[in-house]
PDB file of N, CA and C in Angstrom:
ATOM      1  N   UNK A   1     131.003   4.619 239.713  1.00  0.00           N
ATOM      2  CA  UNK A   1     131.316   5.800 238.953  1.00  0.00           C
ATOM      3  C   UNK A   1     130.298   5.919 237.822  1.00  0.00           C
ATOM      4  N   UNK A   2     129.990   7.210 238.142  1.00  0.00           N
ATOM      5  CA  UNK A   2     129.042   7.244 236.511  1.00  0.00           C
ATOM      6  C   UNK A   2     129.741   8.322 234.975  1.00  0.00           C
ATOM      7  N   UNK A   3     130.044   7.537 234.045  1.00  0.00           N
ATOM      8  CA  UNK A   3     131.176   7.811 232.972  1.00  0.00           C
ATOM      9  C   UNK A   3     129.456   8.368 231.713  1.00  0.00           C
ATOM     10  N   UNK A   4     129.803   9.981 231.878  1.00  0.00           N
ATOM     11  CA  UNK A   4     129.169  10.247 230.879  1.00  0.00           C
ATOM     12  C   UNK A   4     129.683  10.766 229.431  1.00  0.00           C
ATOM     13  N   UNK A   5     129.280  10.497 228.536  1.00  0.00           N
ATOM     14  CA  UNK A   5     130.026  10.570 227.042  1.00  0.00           C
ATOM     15  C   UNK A   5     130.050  12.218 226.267  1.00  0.00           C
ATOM     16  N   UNK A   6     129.022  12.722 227.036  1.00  0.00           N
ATOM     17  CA  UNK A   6     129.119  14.024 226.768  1.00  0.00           C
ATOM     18  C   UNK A   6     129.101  14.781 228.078  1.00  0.00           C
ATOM     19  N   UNK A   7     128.243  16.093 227.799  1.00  0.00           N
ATOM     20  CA  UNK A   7     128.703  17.221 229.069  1.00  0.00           C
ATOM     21  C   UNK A   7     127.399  16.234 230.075  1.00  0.00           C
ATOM     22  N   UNK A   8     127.767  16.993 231.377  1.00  0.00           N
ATOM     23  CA  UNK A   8     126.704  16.841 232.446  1.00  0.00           C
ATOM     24  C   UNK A   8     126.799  17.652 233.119  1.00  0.00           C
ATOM     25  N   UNK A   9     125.350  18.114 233.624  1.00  0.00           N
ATOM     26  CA  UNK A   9     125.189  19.111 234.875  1.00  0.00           C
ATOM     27  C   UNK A   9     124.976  18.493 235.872  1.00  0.00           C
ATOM     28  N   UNK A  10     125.387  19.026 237.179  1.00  0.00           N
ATOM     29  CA  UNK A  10     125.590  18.764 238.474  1.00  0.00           C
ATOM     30  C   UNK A  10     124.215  19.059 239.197  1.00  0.00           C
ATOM     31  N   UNK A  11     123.434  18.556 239.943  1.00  0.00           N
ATOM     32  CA  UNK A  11     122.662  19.875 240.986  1.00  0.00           C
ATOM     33  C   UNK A  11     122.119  18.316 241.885  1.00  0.00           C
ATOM     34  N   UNK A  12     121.183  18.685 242.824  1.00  0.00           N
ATOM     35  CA  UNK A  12     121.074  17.960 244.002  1.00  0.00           C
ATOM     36  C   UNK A  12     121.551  17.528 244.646  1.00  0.00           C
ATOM     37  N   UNK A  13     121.415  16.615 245.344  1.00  0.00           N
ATOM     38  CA  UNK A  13     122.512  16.069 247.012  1.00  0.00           C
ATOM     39  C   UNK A  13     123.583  14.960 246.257  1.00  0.00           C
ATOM     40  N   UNK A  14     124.633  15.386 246.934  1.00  0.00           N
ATOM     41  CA  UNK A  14     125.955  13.845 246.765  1.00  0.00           C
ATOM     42  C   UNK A  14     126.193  13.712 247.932  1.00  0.00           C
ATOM     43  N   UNK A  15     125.465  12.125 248.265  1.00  0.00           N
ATOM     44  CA  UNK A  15     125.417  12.078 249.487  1.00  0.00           C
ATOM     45  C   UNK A  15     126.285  10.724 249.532  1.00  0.00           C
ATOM     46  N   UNK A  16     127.235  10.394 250.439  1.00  0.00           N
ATOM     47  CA  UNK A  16     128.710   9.512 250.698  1.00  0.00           C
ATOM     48  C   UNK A  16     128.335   8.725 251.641  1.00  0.00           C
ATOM     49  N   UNK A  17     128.490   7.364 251.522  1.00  0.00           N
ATOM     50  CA  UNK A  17     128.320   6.452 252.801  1.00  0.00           C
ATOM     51  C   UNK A  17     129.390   5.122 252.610  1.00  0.00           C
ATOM     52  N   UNK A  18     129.930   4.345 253.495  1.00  0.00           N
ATOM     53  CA  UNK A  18     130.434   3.283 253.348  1.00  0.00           C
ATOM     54  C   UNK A  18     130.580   1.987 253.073  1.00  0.00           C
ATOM     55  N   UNK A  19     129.459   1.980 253.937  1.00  0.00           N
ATOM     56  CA  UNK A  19     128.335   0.563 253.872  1.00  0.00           C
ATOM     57  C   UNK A  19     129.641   0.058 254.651  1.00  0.00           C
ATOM     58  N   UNK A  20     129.845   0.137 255.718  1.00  0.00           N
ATOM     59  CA  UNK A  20     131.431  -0.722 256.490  1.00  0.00           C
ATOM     60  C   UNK A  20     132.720  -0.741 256.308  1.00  0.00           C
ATOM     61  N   UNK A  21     133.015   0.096 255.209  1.00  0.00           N
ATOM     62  CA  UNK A  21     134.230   0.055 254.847  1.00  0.00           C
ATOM     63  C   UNK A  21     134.396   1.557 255.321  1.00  0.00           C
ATOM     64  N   UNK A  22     136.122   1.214 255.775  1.00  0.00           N
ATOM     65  CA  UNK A  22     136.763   2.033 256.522  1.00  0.00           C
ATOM     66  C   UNK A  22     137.860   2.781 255.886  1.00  0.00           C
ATOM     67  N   UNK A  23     137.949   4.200 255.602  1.00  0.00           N
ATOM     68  CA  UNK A  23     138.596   5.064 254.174  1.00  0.00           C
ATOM     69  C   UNK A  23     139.697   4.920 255.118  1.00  0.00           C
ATOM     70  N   UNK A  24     140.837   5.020 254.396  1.00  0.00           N
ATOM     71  CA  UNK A  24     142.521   5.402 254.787  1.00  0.00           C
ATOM     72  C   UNK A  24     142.710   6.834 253.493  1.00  0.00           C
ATOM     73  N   UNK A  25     143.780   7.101 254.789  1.00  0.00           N
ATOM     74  CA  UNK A  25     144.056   8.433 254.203  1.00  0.00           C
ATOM     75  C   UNK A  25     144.693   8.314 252.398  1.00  0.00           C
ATOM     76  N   UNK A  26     144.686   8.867 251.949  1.00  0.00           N
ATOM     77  CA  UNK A  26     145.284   8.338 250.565  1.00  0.00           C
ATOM     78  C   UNK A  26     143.996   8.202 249.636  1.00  0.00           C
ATOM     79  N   UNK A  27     142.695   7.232 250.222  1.00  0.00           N
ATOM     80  CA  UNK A  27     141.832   6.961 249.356  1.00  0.00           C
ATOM     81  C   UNK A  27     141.039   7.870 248.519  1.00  0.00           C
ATOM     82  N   UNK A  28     140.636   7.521 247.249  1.00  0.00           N
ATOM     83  CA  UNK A  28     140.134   8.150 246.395  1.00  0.00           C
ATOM     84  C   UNK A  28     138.858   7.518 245.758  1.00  0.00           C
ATOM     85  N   UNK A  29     138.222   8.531 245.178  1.00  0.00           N
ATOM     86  CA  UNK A  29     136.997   7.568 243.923  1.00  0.00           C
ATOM     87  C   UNK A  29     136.564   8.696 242.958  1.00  0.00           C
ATOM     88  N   UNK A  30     136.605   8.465 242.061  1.00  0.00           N
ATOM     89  CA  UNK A  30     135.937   9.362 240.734  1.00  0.00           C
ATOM     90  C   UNK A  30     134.737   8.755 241.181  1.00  0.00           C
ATOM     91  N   UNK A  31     133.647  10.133 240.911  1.00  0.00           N
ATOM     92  CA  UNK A  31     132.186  10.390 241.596  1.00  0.00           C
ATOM     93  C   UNK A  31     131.486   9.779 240.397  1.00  0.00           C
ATOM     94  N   UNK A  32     132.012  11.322 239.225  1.00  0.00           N
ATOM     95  CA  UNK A  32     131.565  11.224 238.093  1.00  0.00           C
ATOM     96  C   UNK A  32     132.673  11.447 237.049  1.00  0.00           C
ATOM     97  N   UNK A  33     132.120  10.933 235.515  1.00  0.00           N
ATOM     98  CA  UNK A  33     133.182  11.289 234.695  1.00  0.00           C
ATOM     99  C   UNK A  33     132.665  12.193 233.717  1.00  0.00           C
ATOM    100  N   UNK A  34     132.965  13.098 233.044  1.00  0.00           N
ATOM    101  CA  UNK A  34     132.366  13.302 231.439  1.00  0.00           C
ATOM    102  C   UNK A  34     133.152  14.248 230.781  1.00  0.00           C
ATOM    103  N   UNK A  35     132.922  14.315 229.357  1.00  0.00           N
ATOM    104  CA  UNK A  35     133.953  15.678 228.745  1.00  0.00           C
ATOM    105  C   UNK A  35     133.562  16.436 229.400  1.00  0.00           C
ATOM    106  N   UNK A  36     132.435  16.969 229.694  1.00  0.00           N
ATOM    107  CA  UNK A  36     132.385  18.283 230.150  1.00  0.00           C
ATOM    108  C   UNK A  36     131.715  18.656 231.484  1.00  0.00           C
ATOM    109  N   UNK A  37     131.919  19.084 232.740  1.00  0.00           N
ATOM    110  CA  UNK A  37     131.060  18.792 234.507  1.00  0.00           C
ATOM    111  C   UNK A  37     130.933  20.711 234.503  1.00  0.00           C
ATOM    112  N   UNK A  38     128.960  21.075 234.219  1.00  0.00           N
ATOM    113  CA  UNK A  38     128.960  22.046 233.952  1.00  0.00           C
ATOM    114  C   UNK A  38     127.684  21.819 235.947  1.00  0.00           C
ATOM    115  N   UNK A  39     128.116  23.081 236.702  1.00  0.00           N
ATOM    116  CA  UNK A  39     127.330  23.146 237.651  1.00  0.00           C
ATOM    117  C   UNK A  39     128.031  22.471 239.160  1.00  0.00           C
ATOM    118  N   UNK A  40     127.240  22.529 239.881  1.00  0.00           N
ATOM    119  CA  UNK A  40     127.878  21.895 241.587  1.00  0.00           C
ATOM    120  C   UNK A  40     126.752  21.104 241.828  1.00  0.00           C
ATOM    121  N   UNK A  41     126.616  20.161 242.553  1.00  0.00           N
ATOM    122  CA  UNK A  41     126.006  19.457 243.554  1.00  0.00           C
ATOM    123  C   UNK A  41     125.519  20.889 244.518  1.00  0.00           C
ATOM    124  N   UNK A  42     123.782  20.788 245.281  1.00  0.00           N
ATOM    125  CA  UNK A  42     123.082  21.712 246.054  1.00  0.00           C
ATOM    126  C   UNK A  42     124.132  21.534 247.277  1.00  0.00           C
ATOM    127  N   UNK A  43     123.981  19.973 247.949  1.00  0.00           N
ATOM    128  CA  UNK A  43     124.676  20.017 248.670  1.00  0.00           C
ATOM    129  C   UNK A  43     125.751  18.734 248.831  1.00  0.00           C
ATOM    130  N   UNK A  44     126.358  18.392 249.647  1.00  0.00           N
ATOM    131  CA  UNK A  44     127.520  17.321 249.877  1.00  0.00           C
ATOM    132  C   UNK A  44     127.345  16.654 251.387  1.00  0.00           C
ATOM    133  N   UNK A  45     127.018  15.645 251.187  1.00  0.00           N
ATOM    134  CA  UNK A  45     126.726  15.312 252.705  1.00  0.00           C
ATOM    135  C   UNK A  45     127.875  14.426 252.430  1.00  0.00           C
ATOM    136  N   UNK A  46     129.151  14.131 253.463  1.00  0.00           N
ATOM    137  CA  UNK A  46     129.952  13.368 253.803  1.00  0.00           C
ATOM    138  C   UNK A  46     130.214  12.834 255.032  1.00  0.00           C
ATOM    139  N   UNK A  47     130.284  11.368 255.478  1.00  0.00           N
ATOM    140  CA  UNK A  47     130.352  11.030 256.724  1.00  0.00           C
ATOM    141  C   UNK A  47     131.403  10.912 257.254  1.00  0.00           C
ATOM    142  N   UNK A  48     131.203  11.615 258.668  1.00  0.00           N
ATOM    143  CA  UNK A  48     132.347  11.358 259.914  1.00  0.00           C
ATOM    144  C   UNK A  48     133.673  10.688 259.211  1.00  0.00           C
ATOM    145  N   UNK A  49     134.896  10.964 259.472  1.00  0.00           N
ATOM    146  CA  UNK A  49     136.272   9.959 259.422  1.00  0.00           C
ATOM    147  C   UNK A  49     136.923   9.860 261.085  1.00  0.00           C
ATOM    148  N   UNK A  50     137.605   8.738 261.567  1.00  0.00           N
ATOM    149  CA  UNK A  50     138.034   8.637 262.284  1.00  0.00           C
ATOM    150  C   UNK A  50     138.923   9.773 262.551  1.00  0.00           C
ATOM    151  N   UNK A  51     139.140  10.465 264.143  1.00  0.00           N
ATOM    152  CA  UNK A  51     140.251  11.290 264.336  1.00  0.00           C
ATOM    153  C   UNK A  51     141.753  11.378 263.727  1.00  0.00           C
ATOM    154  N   UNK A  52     141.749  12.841 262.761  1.00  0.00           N
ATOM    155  CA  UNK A  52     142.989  12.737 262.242  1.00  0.00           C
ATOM    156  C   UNK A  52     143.166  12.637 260.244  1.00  0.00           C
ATOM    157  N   UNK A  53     141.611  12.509 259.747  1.00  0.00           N
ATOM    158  CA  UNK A  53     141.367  12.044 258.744  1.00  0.00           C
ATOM    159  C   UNK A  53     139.921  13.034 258.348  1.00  0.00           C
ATOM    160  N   UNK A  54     139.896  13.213 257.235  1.00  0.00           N
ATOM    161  CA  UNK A  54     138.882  13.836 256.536  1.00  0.00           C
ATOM    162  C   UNK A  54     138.272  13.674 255.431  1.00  0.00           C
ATOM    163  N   UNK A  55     137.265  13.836 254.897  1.00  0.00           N
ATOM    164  CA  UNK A  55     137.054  13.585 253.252  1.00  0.00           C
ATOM    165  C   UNK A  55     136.671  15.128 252.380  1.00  0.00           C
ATOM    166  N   UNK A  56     136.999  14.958 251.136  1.00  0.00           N
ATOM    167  CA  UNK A  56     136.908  16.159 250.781  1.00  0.00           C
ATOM    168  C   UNK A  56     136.284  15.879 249.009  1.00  0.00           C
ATOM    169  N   UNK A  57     135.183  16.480 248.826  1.00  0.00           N
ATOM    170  CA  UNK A  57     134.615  16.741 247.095  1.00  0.00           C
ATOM    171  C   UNK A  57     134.827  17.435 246.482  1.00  0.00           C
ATOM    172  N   UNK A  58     135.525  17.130 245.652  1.00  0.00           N
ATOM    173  CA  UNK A  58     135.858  17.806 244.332  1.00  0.00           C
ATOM    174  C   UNK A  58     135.918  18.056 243.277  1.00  0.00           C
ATOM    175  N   UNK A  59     135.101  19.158 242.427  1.00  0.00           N
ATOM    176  CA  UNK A  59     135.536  18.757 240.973  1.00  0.00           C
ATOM    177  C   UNK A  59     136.989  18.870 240.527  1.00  0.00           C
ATOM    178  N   UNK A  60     137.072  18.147 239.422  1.00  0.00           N
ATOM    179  CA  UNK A  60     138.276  18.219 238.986  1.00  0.00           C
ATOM    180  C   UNK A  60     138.662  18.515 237.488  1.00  0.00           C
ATOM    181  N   UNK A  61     138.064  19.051 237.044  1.00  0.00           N
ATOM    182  CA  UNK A  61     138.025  19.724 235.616  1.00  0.00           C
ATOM    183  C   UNK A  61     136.821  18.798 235.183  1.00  0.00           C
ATOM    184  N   UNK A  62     136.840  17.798 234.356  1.00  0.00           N
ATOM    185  CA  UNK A  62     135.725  16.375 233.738  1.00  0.00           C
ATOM    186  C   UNK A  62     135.389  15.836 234.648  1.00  0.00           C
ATOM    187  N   UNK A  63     135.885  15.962 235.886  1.00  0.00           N
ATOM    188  CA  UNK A  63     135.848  14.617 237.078  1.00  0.00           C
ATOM    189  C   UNK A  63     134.835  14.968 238.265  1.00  0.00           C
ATOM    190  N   UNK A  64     134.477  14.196 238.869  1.00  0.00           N
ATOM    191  CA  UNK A  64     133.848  14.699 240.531  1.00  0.00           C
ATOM    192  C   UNK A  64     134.661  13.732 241.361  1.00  0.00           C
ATOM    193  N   UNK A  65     135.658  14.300 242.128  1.00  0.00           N
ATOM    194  CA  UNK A  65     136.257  13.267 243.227  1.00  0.00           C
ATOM    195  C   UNK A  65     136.143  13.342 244.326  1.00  0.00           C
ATOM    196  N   UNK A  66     135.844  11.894 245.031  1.00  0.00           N
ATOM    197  CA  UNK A  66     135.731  12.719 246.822  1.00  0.00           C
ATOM    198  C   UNK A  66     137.050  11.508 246.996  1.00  0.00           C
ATOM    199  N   UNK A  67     138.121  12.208 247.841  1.00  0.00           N
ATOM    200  CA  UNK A  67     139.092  11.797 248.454  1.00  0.00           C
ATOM    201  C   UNK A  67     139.553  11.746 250.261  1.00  0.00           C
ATOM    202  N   UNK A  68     140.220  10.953 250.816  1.00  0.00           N
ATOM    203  CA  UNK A  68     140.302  10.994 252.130  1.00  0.00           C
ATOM    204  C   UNK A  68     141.639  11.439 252.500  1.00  0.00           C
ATOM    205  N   UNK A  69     141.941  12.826 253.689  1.00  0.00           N
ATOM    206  CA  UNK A  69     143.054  13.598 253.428  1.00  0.00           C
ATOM    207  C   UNK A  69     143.084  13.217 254.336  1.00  0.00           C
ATOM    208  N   UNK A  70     144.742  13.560 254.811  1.00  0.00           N
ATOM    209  CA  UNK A  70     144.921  13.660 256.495  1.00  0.00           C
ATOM    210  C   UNK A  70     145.061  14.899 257.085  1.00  0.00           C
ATOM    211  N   UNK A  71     144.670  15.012 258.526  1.00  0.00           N
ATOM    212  CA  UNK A  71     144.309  16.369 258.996  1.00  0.00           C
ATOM    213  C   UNK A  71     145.894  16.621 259.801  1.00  0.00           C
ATOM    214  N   UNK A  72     146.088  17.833 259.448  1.00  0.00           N
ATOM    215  CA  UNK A  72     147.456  17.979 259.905  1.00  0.00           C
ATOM    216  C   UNK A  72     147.103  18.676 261.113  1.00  0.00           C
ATOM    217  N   UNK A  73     147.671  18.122 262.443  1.00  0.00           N
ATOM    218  CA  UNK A  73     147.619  18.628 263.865  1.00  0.00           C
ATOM    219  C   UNK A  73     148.696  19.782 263.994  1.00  0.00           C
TER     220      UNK A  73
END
């Protein structure tokens, strides 16, 4: 996580990988932190989840979160 003390702007790639570890639905991670998240990421590259499972980026007011949802059939 990167915890900034004042504002930050967003722009270029947020790009997500595992390195072997395997997300369950539920999982979460603060991206970024700061008082203030002014701008978006260009783009979001997120990898594949097993059938049934998804990941999703988000800001969240101060926050950047990418979380793993479940896909409702």
């Amino acid at each position: 996580m990167l915890v900034v003390t004042g504002d930050a702007s967003l722009a270029g790639d947020l790009v997500v990988a595992f390195g072997g570890y395997e997300p369950k639905a539920g999982d979460r991670w603060t991206i970024v932190l700061a008082a203030r998240l002014d701008g978006d990421f260009r783009a979001v590259h997120l990898p594949a989840l097993p059938e049934g499972l998804r990941l999703e980026a988000v800001p969240m007011g101060a926050a950047y979160e990418v979380r793993v949802v479940s896909v409702e059939e």
